[in-house]
C-alpha atoms as a PDB file:
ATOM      1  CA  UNK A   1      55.643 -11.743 -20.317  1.00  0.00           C
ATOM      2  CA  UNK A   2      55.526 -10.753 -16.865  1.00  0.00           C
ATOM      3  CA  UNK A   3      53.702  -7.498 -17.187  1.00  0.00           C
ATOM      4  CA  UNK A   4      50.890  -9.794 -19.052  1.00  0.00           C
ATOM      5  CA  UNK A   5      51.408 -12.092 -16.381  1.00  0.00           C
ATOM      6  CA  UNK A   6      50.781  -9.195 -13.982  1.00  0.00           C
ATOM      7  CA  UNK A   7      47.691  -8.314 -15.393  1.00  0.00           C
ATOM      8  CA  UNK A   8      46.225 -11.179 -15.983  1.00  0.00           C
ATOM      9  CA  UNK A   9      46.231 -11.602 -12.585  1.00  0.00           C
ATOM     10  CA  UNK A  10      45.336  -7.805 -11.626  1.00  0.00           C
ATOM     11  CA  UNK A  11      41.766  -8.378 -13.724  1.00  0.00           C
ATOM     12  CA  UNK A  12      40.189 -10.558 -11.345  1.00  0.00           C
ATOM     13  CA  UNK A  13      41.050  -8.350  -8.478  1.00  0.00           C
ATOM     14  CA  UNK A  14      39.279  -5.473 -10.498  1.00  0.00           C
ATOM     15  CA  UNK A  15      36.258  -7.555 -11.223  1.00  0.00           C
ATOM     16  CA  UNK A  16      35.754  -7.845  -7.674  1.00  0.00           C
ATOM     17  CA  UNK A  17      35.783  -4.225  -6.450  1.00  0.00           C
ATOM     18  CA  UNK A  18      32.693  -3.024  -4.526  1.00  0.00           C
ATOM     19  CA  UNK A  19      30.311  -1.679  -7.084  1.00  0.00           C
ATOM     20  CA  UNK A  20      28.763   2.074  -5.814  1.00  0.00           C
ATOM     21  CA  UNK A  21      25.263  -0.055  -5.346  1.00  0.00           C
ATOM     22  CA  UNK A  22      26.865  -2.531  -2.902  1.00  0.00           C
ATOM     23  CA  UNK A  23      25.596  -2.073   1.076  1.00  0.00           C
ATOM     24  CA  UNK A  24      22.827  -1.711   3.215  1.00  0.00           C
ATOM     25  CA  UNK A  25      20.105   0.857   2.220  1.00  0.00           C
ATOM     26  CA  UNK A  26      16.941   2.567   4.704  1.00  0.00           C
ATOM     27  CA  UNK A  27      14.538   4.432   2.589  1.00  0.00           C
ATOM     28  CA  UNK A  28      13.403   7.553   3.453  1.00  0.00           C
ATOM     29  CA  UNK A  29      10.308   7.814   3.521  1.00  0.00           C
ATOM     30  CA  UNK A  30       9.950  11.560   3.765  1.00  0.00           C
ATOM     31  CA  UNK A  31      11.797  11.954   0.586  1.00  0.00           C
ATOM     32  CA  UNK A  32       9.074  10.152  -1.344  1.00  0.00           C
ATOM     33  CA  UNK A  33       6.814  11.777  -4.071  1.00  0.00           C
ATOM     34  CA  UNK A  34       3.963  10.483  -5.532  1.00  0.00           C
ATOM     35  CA  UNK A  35       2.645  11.767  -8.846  1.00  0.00           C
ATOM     36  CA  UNK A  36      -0.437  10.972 -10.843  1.00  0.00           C
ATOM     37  CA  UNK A  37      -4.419  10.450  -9.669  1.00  0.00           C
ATOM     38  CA  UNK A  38      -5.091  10.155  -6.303  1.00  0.00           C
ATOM     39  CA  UNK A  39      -6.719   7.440  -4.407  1.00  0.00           C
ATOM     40  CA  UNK A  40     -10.378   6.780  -4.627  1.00  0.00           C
ATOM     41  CA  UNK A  41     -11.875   4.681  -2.181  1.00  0.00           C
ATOM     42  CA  UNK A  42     -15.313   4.322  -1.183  1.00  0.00           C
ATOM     43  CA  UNK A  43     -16.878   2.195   2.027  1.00  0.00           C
ATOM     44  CA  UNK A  44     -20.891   2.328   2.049  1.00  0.00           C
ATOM     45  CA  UNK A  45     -23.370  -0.237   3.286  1.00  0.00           C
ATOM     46  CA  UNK A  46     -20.419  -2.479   4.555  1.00  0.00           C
ATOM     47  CA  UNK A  47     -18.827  -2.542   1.241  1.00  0.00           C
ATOM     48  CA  UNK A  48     -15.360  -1.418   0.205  1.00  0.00           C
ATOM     49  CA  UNK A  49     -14.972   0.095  -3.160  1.00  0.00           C
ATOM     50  CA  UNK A  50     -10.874   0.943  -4.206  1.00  0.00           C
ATOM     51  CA  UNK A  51     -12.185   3.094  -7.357  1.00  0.00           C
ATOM     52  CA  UNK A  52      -8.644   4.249  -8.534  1.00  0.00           C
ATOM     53  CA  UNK A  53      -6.971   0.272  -8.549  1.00  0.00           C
ATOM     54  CA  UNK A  54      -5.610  -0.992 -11.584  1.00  0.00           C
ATOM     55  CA  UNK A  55      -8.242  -2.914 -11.904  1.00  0.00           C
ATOM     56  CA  UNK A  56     -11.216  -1.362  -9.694  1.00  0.00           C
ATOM     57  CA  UNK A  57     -12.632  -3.424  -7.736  1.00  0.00           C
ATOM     58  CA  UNK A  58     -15.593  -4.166  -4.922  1.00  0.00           C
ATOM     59  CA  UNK A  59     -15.746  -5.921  -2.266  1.00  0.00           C
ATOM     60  CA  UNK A  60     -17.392  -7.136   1.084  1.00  0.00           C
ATOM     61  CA  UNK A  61     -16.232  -5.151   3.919  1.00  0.00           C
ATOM     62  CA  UNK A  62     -16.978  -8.019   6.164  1.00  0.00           C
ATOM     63  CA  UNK A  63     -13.108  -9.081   7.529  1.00  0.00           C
ATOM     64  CA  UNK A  64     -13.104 -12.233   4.930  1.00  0.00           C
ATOM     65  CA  UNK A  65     -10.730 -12.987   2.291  1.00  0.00           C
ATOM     66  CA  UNK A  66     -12.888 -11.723  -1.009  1.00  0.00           C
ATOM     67  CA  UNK A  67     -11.260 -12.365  -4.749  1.00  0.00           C
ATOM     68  CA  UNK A  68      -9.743  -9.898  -6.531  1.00  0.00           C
ATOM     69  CA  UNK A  69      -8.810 -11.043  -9.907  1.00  0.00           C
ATOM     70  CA  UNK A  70      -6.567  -8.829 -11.568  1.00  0.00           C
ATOM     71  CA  UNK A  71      -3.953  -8.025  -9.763  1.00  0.00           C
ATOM     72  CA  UNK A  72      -0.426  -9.805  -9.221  1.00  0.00           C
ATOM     73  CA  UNK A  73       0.400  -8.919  -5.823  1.00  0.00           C
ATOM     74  CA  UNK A  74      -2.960 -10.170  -4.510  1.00  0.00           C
ATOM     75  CA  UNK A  75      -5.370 -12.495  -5.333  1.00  0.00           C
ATOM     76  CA  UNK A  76      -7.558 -12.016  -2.321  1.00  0.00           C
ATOM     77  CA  UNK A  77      -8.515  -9.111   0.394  1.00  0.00           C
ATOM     78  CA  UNK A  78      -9.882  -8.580   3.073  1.00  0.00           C
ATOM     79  CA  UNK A  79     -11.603  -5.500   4.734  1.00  0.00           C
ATOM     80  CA  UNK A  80     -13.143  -5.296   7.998  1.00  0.00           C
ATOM     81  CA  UNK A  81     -14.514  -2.193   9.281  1.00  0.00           C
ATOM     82  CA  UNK A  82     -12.458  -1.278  12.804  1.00  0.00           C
ATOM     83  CA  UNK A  83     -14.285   1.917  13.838  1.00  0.00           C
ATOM     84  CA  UNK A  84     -16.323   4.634  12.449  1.00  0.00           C
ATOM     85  CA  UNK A  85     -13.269   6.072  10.995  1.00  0.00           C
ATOM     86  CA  UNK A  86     -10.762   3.142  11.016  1.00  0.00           C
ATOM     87  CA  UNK A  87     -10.519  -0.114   8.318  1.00  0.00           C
ATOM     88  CA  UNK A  88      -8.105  -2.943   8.470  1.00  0.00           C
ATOM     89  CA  UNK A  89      -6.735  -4.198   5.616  1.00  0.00           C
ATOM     90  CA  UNK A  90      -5.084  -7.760   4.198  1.00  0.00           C
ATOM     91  CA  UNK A  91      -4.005  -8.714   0.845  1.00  0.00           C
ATOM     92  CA  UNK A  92      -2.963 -12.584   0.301  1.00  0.00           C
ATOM     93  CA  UNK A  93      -1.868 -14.037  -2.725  1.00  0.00           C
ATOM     94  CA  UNK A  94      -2.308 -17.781  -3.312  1.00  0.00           C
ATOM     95  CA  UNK A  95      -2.925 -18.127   0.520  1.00  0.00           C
ATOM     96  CA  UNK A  96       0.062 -16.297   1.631  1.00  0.00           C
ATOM     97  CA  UNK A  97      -0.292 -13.162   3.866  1.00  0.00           C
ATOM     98  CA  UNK A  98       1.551 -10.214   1.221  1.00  0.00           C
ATOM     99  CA  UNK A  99       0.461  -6.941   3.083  1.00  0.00           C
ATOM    100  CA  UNK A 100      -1.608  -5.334   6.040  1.00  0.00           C
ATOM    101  CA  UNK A 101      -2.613  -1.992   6.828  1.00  0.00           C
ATOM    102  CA  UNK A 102      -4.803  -0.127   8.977  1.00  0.00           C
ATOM    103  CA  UNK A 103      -6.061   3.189   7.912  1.00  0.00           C
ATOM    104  CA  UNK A 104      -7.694   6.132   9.796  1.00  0.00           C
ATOM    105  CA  UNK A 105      -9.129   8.865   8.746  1.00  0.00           C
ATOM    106  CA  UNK A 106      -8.562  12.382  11.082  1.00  0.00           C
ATOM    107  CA  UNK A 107     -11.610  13.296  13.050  1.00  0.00           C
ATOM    108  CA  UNK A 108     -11.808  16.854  10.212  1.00  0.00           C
ATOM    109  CA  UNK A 109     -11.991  14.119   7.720  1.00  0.00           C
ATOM    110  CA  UNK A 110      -9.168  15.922   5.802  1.00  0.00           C
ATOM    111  CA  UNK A 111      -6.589  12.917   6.486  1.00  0.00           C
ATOM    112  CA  UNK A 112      -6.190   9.452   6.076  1.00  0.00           C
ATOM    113  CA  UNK A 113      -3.204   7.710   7.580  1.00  0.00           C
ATOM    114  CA  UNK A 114      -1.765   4.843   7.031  1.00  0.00           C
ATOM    115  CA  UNK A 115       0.018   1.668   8.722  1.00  0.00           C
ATOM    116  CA  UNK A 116       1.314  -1.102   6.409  1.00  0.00           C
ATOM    117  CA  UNK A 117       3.424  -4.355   6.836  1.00  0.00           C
ATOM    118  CA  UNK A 118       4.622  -5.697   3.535  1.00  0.00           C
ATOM    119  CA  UNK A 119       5.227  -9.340   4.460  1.00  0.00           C
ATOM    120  CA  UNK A 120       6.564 -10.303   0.026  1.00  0.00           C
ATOM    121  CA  UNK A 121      10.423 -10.127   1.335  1.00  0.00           C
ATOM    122  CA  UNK A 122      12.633 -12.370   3.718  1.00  0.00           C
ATOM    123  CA  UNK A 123      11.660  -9.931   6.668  1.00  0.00           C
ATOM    124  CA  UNK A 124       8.487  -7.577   6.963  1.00  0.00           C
ATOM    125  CA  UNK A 125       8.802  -3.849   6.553  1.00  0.00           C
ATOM    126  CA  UNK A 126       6.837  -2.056   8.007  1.00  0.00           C
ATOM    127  CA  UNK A 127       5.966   1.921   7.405  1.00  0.00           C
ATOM    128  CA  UNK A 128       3.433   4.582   7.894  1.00  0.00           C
ATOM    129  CA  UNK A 129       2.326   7.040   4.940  1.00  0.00           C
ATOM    130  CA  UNK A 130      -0.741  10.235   4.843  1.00  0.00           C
ATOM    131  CA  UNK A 131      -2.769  11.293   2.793  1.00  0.00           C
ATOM    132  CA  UNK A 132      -5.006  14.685   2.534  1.00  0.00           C
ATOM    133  CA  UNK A 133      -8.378  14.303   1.332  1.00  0.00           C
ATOM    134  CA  UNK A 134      -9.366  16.311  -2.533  1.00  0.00           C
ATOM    135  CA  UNK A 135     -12.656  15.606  -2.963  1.00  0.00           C
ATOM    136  CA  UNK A 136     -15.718  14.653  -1.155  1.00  0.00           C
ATOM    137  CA  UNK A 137     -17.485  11.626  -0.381  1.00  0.00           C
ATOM    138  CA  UNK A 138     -20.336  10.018  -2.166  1.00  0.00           C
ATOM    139  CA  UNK A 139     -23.724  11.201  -1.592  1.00  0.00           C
ATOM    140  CA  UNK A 140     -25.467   9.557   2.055  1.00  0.00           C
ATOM    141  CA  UNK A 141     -22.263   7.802   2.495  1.00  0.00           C
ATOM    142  CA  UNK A 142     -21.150   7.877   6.177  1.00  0.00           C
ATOM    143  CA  UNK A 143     -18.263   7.451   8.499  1.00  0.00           C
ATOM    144  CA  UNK A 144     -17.028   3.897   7.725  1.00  0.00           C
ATOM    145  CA  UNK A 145     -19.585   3.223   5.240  1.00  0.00           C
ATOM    146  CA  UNK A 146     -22.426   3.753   8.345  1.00  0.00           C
ATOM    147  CA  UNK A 147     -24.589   5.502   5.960  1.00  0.00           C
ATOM    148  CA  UNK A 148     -25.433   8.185   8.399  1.00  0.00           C
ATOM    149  CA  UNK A 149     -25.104  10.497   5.568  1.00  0.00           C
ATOM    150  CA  UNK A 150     -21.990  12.594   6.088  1.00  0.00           C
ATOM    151  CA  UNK A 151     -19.139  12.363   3.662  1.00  0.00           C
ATOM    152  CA  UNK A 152     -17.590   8.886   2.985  1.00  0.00           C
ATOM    153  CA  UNK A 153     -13.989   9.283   5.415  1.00  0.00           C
ATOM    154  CA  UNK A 154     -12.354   6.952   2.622  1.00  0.00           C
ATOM    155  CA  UNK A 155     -13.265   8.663  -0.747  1.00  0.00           C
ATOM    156  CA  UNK A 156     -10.658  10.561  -2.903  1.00  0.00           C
ATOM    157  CA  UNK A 157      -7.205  11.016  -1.353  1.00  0.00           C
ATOM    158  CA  UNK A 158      -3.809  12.152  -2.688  1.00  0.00           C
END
């Protein structure tokens, strides 16, 4: 009786051990590896174009909030045009602020980096991420959609 005794108390004092998830995690972002298609983006004649999204979608690169049905982390974006290589970025879902980013592409045109805050948890995270460009721009596209007729700075990353 008391070894039952002894274990039916013992259980409980199992069922509370740390599990190996338990604790405070950074991610690394260095670590990370992205597989698949790459990023398609186009910006021409002040409109933004993300090619590759799940659903695709265009919109006025004006700074407003534009719809974007389709997608359930955002319901609206907005793009505004920073610089001749530079766009700002907002996503909002049902009015709330989700994510920002600014990205700029290298003055080669071979890189486009990136600055996010992801506002969806109980604190923002923020982060920074690159890409290198693997294909070129559309035709008479120009830096930041100018149409000066260089390559497109935001078309086809990976």
């Amino acid at each position: 009786m008391k070894r039952i005794l002894a274990l039916v108390l013992f259980v409980p004092t199992v069922a509370l051990a740390q599990s190996p998830f338990d604790g405070t995690w950074k991610t690394r972002l260095d670590s990370i590896q992205i597989s698949g298609k790459p990023d398609v983006f186009e910006l021409s004649n002040d409109v933004y174009e993300c090619k590759s999204c799940v659903p695709p979608y265009k919109i006025k690169a004006d700074g407003t909030d534009q719809p974007v049905p389709g997608h359930d982390y955002m319901d609206h974006e907005a793009v505004k045009v920073a610089s001749a290589s530079s766009i700002d970025v907002t996503d909002k879902k049902a009015g709330k602020l989700m994510f920002s980013m600014t990205q700029t592409v290298s003055a080669d045109g071979t890189k486009l980096s990136t600055k996010f805050t992801g506002y969806s948890g109980a604190k923002p995270v923020t982060g920074a991420y690159s890409e290198k460009r693997v294909g070129a721009g559309a035709a008479g596209a120009g830096a930041a959609g100018a149409g000066a007729g260089s390559p497109d700075p935001f078309i086809d990353f990976s």
